[in-house]
Protein backbone atom coordinates (compact mmCIF):
# COMPACT_ATOMS: atom_id res chain seq x y z
CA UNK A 1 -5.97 15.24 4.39
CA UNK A 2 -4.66 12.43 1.87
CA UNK A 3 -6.55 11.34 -1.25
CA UNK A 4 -7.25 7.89 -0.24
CA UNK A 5 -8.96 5.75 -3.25
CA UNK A 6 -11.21 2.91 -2.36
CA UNK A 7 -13.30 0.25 -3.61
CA UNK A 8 -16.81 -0.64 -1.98
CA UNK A 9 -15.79 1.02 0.95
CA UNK A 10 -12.88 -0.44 1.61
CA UNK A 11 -9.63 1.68 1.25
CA UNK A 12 -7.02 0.45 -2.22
CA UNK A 13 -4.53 3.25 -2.19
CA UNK A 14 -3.52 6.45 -0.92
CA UNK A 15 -1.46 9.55 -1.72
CA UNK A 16 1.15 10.53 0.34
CA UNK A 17 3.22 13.55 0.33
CA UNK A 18 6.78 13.81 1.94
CA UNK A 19 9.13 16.16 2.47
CA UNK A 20 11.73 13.73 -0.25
CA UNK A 21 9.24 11.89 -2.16
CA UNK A 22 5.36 11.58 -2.72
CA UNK A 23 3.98 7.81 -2.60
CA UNK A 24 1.60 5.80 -3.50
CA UNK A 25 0.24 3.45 -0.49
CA UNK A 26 -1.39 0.31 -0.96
CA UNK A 27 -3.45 -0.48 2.37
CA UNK A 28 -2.85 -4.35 1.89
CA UNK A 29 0.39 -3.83 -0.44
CA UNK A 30 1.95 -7.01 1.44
CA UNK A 31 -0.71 -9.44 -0.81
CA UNK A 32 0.21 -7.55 -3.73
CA UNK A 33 2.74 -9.25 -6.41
CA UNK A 34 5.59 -7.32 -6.50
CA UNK A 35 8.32 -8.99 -8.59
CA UNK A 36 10.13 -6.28 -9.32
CA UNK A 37 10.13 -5.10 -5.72
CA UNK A 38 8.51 -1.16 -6.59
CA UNK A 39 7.07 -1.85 -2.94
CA UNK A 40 8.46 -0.47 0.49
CA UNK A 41 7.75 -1.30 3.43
CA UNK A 42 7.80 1.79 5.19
CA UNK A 43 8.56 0.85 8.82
CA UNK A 44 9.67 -2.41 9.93
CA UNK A 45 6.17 -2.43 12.39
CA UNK A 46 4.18 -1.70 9.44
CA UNK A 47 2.37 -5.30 8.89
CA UNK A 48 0.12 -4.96 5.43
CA UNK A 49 0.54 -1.48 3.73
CA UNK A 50 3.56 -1.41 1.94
CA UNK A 51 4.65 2.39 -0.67
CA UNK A 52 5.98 2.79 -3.95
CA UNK A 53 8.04 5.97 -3.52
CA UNK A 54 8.65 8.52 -6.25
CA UNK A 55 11.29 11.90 -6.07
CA UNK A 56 10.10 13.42 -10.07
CA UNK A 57 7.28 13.48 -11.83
CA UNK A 58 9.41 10.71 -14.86
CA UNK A 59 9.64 7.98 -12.20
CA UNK A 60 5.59 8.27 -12.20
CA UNK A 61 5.78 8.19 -16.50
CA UNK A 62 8.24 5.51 -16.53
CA UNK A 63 5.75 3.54 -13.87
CA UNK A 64 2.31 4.20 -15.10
CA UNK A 65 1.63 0.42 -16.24
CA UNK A 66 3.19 -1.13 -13.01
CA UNK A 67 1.56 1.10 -11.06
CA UNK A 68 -1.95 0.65 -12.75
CA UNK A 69 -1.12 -3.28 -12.03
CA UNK A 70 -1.11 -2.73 -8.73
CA UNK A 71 -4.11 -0.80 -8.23
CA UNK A 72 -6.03 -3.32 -10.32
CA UNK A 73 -4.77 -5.71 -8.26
CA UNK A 74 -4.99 -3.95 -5.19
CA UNK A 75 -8.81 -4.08 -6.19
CA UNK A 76 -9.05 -7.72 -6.44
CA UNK A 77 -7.35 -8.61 -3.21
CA UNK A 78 -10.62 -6.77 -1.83
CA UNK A 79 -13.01 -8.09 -3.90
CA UNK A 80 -11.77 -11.69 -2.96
CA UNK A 81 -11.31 -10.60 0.37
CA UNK A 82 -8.29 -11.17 1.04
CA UNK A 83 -6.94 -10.36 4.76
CA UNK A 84 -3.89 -9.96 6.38
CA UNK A 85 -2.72 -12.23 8.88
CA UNK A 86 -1.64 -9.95 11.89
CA UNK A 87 1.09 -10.50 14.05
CA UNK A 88 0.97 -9.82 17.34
CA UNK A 89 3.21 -6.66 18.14
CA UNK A 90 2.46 -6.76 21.83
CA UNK A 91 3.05 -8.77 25.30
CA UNK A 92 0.07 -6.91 26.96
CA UNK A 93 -3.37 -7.32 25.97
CA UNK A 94 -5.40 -3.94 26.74
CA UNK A 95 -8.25 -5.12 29.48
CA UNK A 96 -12.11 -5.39 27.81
């Protein structure tokens, strides 16, 4: 339903489409150097995907070499193999 871009089969970034905004979403966007803090995290139980959010078609101009930086990245975080450390967001374990 989403164009979802990936690399080696593992999913990089994906299109979104909002009712206020489009965004970009980074799968593992919480590894990704963001020092200008472009990235949202879209709900506080989100743990590794994090957006960069855009209302007009200029934001996207004005952001084409940040956001390029993060895809490249985004790229290399897989290819190292990066993973997220998971918090548990549960008391119950489900039963095997």
């Amino acid at each position: 339903m989403h164009p979802c871009y990936t690399f080696h089969g593992k999913n990089i970034v994906l299109i979104h489409e909002f009712k206020e905004y489009c965004a970009l979403l980074f799968h593992k966007g919480a590894l990704l150097n963001d020092t200008n803090n472009h990235l949202i995290q879209q709900t506080e139980n989100v743990q590794s995907a994090r957006q960069i959010r855009f209302i007009n078609k200029q934001e996207i101009l004005d952001l084409r070499t940040v956001i390029k930086n993060y895809i490249f990245e985004a790229i290399e975080v897989e290819k190292t193999g990066l993973k997220m450390k998971m918090k548990k967001t549960s008391e119950y374990e489900i039963p095997q």
